[in-house]
N, C-alpha and C. Protein backbone atom coordinates (compact mmCIF):
# COMPACT_ATOMS: atom_id res chain seq x y z
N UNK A 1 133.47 143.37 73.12
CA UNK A 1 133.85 142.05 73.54
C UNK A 1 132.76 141.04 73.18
N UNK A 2 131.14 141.63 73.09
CA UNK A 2 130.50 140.25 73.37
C UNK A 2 130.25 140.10 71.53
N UNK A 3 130.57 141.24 70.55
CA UNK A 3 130.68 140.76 69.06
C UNK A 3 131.74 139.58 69.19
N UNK A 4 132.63 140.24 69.41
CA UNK A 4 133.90 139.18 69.29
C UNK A 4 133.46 137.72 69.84
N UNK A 5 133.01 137.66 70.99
CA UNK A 5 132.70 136.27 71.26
C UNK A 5 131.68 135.49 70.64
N UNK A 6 130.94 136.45 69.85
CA UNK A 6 129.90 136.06 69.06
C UNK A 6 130.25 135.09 67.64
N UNK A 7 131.63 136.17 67.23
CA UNK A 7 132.03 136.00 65.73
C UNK A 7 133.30 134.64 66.19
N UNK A 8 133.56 134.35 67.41
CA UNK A 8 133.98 133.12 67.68
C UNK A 8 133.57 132.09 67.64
N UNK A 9 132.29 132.56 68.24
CA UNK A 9 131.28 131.29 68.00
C UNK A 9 130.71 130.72 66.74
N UNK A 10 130.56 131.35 66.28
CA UNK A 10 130.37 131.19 64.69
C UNK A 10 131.51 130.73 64.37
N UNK A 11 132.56 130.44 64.41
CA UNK A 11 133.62 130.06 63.60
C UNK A 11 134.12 131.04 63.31
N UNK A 12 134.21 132.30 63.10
CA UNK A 12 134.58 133.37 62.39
C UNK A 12 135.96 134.08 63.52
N UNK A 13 136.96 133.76 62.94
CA UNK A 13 138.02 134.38 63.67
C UNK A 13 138.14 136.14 62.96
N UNK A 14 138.04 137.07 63.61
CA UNK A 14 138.52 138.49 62.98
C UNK A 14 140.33 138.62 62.55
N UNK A 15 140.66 137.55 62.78
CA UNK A 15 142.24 137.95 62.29
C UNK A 15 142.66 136.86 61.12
N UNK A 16 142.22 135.94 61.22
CA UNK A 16 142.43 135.38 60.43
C UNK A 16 141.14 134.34 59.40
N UNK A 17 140.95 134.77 58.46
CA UNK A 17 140.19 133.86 57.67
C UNK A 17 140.33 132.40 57.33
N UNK A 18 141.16 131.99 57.49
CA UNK A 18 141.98 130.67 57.05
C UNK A 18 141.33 129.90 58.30
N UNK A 19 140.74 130.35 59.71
CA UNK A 19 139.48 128.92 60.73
C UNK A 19 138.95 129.33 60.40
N UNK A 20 138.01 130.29 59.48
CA UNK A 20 137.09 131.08 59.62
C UNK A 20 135.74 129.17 59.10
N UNK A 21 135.21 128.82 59.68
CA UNK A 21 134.33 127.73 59.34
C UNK A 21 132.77 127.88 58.33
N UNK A 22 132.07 128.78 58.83
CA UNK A 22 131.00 129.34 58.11
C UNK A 22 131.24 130.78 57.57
N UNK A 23 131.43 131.39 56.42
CA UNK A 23 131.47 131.98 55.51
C UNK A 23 130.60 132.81 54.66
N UNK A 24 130.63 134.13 55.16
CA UNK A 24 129.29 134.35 54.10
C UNK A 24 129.91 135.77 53.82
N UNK A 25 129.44 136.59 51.86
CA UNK A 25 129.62 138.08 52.27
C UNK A 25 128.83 138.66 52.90
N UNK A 26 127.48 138.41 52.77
CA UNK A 26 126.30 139.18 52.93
C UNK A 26 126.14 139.44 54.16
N UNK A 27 126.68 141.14 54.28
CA UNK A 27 126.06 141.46 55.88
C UNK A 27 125.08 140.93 56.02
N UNK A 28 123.74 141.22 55.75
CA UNK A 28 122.61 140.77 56.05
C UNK A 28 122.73 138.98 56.87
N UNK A 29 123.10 137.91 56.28
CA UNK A 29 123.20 136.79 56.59
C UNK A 29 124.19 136.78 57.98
N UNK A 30 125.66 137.59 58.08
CA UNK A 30 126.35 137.22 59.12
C UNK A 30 124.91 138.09 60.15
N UNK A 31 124.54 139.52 60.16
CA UNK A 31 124.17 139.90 60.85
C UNK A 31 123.11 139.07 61.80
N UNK A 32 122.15 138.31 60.77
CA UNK A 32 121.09 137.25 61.35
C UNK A 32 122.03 136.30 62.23
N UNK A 33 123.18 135.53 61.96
CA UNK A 33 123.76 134.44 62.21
C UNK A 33 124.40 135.17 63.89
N UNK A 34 124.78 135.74 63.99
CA UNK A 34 125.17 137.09 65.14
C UNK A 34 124.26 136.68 66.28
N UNK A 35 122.55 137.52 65.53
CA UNK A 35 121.60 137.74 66.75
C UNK A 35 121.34 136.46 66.97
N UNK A 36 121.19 135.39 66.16
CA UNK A 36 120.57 134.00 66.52
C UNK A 36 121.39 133.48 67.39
N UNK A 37 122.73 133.39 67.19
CA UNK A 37 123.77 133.18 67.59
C UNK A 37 124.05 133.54 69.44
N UNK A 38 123.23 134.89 69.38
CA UNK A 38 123.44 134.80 71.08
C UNK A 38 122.41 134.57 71.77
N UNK A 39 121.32 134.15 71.21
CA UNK A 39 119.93 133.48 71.42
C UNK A 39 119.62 132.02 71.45
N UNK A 40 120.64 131.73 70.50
CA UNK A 40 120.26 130.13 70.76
C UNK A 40 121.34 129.31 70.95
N UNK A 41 120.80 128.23 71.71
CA UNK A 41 122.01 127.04 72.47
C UNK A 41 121.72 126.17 71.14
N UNK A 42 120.67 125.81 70.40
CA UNK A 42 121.15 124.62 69.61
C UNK A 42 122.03 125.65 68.46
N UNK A 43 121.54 126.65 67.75
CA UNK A 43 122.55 127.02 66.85
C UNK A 43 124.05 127.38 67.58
N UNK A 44 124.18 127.34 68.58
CA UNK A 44 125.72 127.21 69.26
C UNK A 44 126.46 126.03 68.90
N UNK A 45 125.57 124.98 69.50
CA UNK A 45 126.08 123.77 69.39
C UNK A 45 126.41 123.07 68.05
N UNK A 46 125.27 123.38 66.98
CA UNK A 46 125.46 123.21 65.83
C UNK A 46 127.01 123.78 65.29
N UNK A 47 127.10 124.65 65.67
CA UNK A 47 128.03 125.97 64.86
C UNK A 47 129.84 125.21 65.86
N UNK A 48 129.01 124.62 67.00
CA UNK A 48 130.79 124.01 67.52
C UNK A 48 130.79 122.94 66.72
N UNK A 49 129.96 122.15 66.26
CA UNK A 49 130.03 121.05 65.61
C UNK A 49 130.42 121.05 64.12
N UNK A 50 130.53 122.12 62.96
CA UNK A 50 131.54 122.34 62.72
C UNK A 50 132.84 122.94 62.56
N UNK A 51 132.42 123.33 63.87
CA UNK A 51 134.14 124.47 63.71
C UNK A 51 134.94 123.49 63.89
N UNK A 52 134.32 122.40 64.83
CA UNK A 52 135.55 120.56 65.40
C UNK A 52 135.54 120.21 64.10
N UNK A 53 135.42 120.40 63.21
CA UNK A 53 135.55 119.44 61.78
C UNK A 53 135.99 120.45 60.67
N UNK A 54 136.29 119.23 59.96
CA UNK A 54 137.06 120.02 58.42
C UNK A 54 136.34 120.46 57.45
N UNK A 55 135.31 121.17 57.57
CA UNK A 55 134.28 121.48 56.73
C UNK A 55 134.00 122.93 56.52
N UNK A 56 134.10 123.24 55.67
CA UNK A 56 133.94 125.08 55.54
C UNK A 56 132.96 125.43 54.58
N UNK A 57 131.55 125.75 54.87
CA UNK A 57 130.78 126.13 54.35
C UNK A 57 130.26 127.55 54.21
N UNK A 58 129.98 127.97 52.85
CA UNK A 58 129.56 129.30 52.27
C UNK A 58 128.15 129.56 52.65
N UNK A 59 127.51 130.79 52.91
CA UNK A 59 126.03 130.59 53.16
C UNK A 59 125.91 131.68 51.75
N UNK A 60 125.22 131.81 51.41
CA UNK A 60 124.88 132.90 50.54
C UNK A 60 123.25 133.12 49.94
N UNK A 61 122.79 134.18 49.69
CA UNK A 61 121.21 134.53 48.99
C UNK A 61 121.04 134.25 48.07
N UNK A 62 120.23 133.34 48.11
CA UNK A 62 119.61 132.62 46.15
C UNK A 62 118.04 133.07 46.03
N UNK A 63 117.77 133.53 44.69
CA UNK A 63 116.28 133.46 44.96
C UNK A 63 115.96 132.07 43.91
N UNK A 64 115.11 131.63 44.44
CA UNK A 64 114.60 130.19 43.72
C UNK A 64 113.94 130.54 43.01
N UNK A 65 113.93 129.47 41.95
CA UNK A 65 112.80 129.34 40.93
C UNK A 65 111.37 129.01 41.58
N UNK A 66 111.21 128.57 42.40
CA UNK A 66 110.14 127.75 43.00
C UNK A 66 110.17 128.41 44.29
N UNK A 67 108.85 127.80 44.71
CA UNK A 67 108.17 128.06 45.77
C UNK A 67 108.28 126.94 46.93
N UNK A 68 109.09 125.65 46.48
CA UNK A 68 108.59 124.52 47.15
C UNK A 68 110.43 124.74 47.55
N UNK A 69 111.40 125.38 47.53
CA UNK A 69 112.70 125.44 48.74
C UNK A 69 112.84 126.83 48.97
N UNK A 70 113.39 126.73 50.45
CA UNK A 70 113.52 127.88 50.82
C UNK A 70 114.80 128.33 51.26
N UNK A 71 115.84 127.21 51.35
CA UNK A 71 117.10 126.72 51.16
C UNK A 71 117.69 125.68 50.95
N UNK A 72 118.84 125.45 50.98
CA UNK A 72 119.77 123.89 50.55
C UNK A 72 121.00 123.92 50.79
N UNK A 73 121.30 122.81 50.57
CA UNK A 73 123.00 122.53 50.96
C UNK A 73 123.21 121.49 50.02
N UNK A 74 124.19 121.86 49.41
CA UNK A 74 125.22 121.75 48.55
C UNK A 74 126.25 120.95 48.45
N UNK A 75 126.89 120.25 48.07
CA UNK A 75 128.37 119.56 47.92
C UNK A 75 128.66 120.37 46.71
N UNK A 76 129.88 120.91 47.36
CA UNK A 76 131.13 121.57 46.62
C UNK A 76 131.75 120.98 45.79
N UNK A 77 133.05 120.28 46.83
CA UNK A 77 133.90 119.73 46.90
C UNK A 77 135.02 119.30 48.09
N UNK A 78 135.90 118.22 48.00
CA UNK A 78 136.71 118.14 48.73
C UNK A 78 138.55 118.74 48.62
N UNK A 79 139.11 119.37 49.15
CA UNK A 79 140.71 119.53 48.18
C UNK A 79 141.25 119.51 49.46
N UNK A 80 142.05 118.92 49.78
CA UNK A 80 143.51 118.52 51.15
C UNK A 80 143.01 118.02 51.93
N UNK A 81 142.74 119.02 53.16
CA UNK A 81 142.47 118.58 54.41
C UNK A 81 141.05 119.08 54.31
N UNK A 82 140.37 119.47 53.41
CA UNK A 82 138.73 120.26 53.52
C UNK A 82 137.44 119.84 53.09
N UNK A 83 136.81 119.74 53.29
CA UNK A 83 135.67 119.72 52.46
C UNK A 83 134.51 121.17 52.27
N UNK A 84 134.40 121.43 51.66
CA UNK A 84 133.81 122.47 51.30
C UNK A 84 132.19 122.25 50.70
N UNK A 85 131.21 123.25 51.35
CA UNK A 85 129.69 122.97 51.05
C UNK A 85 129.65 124.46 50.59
N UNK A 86 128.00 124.33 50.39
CA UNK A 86 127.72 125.82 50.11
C UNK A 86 126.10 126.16 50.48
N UNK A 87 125.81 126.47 51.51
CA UNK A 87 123.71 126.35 51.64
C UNK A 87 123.48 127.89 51.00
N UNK A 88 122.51 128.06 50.49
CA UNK A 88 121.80 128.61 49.61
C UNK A 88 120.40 128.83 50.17
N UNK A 89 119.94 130.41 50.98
CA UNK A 89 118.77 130.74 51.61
C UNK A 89 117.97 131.77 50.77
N UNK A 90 116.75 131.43 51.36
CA UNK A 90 116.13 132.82 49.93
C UNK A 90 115.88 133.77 50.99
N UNK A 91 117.00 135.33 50.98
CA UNK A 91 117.09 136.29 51.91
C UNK A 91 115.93 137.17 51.95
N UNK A 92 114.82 136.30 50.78
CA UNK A 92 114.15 137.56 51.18
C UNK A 92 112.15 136.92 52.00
N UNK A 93 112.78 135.65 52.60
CA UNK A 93 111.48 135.31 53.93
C UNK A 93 112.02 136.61 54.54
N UNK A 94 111.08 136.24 55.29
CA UNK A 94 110.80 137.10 56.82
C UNK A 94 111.90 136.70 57.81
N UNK A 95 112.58 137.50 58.89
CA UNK A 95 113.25 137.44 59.25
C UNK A 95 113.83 136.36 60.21
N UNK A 96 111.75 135.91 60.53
CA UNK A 96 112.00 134.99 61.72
C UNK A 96 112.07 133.36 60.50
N UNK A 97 111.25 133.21 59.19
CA UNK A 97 111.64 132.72 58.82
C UNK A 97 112.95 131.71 58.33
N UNK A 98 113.64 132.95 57.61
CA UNK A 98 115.31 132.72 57.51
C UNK A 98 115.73 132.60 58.74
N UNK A 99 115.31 132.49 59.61
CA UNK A 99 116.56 132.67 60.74
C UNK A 99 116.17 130.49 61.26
N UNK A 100 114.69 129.86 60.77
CA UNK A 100 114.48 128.82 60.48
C UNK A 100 115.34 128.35 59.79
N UNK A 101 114.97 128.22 58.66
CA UNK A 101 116.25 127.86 57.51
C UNK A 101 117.79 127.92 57.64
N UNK A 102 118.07 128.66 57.94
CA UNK A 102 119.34 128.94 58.71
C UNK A 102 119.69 128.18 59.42
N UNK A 103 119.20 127.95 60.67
CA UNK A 103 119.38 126.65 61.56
C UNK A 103 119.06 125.07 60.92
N UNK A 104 118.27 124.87 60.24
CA UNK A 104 118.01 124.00 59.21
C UNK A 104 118.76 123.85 58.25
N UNK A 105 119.43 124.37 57.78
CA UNK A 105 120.48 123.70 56.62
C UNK A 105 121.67 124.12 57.67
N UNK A 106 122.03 124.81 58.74
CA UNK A 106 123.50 124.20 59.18
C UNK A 106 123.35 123.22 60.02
N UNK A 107 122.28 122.76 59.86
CA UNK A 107 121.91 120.88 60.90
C UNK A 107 122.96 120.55 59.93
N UNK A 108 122.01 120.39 58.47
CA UNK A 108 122.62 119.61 57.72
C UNK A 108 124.01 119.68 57.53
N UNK A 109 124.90 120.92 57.30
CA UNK A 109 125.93 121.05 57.42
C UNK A 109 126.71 120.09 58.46
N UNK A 110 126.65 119.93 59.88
CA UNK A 110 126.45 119.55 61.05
C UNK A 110 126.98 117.69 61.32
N UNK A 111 125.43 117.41 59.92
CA UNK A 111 125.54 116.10 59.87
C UNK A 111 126.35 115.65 58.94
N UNK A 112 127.08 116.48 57.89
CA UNK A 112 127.96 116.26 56.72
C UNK A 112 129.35 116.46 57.92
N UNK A 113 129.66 117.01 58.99
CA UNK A 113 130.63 117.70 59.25
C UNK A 113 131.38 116.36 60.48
N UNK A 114 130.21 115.63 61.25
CA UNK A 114 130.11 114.87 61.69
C UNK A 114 130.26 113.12 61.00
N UNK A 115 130.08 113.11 59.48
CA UNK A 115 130.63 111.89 58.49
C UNK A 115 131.59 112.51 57.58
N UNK A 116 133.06 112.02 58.33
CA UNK A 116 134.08 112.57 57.86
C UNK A 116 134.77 111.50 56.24
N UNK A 117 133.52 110.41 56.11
CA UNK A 117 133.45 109.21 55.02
C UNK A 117 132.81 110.53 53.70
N UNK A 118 132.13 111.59 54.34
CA UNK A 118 131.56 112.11 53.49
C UNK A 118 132.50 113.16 52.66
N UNK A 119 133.04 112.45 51.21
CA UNK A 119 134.12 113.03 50.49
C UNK A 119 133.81 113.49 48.94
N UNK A 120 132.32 112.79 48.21
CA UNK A 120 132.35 113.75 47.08
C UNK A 120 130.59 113.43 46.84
N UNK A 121 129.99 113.70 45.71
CA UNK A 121 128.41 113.81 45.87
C UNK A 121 127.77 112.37 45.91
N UNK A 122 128.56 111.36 45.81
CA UNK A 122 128.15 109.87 45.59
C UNK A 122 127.85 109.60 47.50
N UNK A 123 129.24 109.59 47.93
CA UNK A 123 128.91 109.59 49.58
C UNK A 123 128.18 110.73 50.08
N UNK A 124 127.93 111.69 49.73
CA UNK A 124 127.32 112.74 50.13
C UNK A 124 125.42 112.13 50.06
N UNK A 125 124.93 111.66 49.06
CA UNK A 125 124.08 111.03 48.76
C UNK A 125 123.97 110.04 49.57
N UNK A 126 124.87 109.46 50.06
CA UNK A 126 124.65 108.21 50.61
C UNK A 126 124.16 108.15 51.68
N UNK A 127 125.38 109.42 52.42
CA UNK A 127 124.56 109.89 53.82
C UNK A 127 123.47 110.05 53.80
N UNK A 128 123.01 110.98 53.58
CA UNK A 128 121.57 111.41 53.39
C UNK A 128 120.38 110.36 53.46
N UNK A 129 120.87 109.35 52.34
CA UNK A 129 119.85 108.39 51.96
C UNK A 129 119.46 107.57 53.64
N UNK A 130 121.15 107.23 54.24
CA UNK A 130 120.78 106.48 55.44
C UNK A 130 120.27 107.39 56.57
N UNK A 131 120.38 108.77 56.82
CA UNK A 131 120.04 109.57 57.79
C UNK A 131 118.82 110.03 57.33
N UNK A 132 117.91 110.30 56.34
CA UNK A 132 116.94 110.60 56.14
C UNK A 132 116.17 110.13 54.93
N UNK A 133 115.87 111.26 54.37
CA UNK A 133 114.56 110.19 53.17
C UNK A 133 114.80 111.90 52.12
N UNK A 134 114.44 110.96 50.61
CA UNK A 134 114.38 111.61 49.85
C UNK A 134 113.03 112.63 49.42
N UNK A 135 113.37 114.02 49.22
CA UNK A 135 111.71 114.65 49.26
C UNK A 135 112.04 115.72 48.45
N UNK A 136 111.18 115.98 47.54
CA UNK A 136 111.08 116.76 46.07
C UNK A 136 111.63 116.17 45.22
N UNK A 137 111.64 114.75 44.96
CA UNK A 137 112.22 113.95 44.00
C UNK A 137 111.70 114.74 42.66
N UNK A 138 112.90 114.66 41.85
CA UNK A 138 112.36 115.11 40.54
C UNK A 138 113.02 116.73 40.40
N UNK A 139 112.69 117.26 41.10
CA UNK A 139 112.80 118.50 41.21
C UNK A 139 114.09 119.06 41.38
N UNK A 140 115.06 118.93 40.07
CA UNK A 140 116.79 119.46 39.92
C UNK A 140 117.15 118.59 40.60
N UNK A 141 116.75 116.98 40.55
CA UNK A 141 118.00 116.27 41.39
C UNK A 141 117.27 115.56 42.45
N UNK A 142 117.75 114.83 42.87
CA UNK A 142 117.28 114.36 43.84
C UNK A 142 117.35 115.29 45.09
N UNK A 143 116.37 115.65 45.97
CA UNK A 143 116.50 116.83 47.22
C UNK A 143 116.47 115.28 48.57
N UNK A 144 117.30 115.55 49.80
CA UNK A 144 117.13 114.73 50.74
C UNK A 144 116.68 115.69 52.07
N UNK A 145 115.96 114.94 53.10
CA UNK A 145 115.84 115.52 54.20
C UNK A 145 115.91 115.36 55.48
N UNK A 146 116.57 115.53 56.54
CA UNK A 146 116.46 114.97 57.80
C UNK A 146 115.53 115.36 58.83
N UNK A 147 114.94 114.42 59.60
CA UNK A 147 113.94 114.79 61.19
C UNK A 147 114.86 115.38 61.58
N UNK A 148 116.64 115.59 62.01
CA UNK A 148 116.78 116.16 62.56
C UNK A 148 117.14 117.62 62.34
N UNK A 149 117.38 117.92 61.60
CA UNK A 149 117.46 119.32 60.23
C UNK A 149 115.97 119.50 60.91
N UNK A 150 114.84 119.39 60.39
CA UNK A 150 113.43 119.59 60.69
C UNK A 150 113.19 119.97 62.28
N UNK A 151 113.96 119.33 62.75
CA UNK A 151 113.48 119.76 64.51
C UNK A 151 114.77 120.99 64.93
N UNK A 152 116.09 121.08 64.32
CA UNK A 152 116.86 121.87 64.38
C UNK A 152 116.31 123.13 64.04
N UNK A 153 115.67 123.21 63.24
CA UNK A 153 115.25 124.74 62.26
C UNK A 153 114.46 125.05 63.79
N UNK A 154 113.16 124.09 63.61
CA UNK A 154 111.98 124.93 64.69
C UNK A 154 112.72 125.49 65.89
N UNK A 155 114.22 124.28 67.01
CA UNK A 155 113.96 124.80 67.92
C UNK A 155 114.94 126.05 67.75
N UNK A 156 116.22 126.63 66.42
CA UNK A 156 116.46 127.88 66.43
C UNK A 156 115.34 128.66 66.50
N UNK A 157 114.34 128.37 65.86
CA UNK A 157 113.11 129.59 65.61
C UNK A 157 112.68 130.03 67.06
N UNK A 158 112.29 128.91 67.96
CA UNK A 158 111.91 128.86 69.42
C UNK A 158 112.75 130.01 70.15
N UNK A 159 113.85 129.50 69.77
CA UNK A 159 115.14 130.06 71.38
C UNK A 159 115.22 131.66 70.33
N UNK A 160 115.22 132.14 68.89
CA UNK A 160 115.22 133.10 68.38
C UNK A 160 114.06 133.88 69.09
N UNK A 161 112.84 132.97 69.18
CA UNK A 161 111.73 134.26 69.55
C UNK A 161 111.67 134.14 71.21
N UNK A 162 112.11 133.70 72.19
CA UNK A 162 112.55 133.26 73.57
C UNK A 162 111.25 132.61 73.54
N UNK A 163 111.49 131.71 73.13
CA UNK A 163 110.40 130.13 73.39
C UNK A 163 111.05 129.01 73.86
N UNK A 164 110.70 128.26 74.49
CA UNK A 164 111.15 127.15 74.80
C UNK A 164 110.28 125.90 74.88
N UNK A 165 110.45 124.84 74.40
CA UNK A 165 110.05 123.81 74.42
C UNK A 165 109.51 123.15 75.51
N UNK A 166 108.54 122.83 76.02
CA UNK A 166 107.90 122.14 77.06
C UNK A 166 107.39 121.07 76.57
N UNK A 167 107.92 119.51 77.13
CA UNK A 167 106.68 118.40 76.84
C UNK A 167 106.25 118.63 75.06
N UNK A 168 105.09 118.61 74.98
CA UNK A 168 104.53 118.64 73.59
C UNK A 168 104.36 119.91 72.90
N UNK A 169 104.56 120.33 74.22
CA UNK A 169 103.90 121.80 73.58
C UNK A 169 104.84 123.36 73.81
N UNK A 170 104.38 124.31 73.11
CA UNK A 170 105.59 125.59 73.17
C UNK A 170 105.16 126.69 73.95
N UNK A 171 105.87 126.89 75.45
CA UNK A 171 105.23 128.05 75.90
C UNK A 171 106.28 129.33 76.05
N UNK A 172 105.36 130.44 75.41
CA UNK A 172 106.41 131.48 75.42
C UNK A 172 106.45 132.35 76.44
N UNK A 173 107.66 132.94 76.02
CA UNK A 173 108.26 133.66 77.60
C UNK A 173 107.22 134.68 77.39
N UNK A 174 107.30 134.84 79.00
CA UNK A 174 106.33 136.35 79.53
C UNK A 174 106.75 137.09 78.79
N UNK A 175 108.16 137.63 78.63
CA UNK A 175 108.79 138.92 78.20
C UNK A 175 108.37 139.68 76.87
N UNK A 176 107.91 138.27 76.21
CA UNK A 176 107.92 138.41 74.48
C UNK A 176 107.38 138.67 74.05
N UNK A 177 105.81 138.69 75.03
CA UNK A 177 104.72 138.72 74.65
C UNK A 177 104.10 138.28 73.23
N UNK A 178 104.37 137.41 73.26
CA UNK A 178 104.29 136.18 71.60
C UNK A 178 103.34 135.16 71.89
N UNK A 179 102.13 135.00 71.52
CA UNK A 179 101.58 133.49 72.19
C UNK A 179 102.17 132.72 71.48
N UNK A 180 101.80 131.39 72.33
CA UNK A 180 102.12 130.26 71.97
C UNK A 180 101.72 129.29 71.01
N UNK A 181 102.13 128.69 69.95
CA UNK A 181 102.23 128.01 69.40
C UNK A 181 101.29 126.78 69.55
């Protein structure tokens, strides 16, 4: 029962693929998306935010040329009622890593899923430009980035390792025996 409520939460219906919202083959990726998934309230919230919208995004393992991304998100395309993305993680960080990134590009997802104006790479750009700032210019394209993507990643990483946010600073649970940050 508590997979199933898991793979709900995620968007992922077991009977039917057609709500299925986030998309991936790679055991490896659903498996991460799973454990984070019953660990953290912002990747919950993220993950309701687009299952409410028409957006169906692919996650899948890229290894980069470079050293300077560690994932991205994509414009697809739009066809009917959909819009379709695709983020792109390099599966082979560290676990607690990717499981950063992860929460960090489905912000972004999040914030594409939430501007329903956002219909092909011109508005897709546009968003971006007004929600955040451009960073790795040059580098295949223009790359954009958001503070809130940036604070999304850390606090999955937090609630992944049972941390929680205090004031300025990060104190971790007794249980975890992890210092703090």
């Amino acid at each position: 029962m508590a997979t199933f409520l898991v793979l709900l939460m995620l968007g992922i219906s077991p009977q039917t693929d057609s709500l299925q919202r986030i998309r991936t083959t790679s055991p490896y990726i659903q498996a991460i998306l799973s454990e984070v998934g019953e660990k953290s309230p912002t990747l919950q919230s993220i993950v309701r935010r687009i299952a409410g919208s028409n957006v169906i995004v692919y996650v899948t393992c890229q290894q980069f040329s470079t050293n300077v991304l560690n994932g991205r998100t994509i414009w697809t395309e739009a066809s009917g009622d959909a819009r379709y993305l695709r983020v792109e993680v390099d599966c082979m960080l560290s676990r607690t890593n990717l499981v950063t990134i992860l929460g960090h590009e489905l912000q972004h997802v999040a914030e594409i899923a939430d501007a329903p104006d956002v219909i092909d790479v011109r508005s897709f750009a546009k968003l971006f430009k007004s929600i955040g700032y451009v960073s790795c210019d040059g580098y295949k394209g223009e790359q954009f980035e958001t503070n809130a993507a940036l604070a999304a990643g850390k606090r999955v990483r937090q609630e992944f390792l049972h941390r929680w946010p205090v004031g300025d600073r990060v104190v971790a649970s007794a249980r975890s025996g992890v210092p703090a940050e």
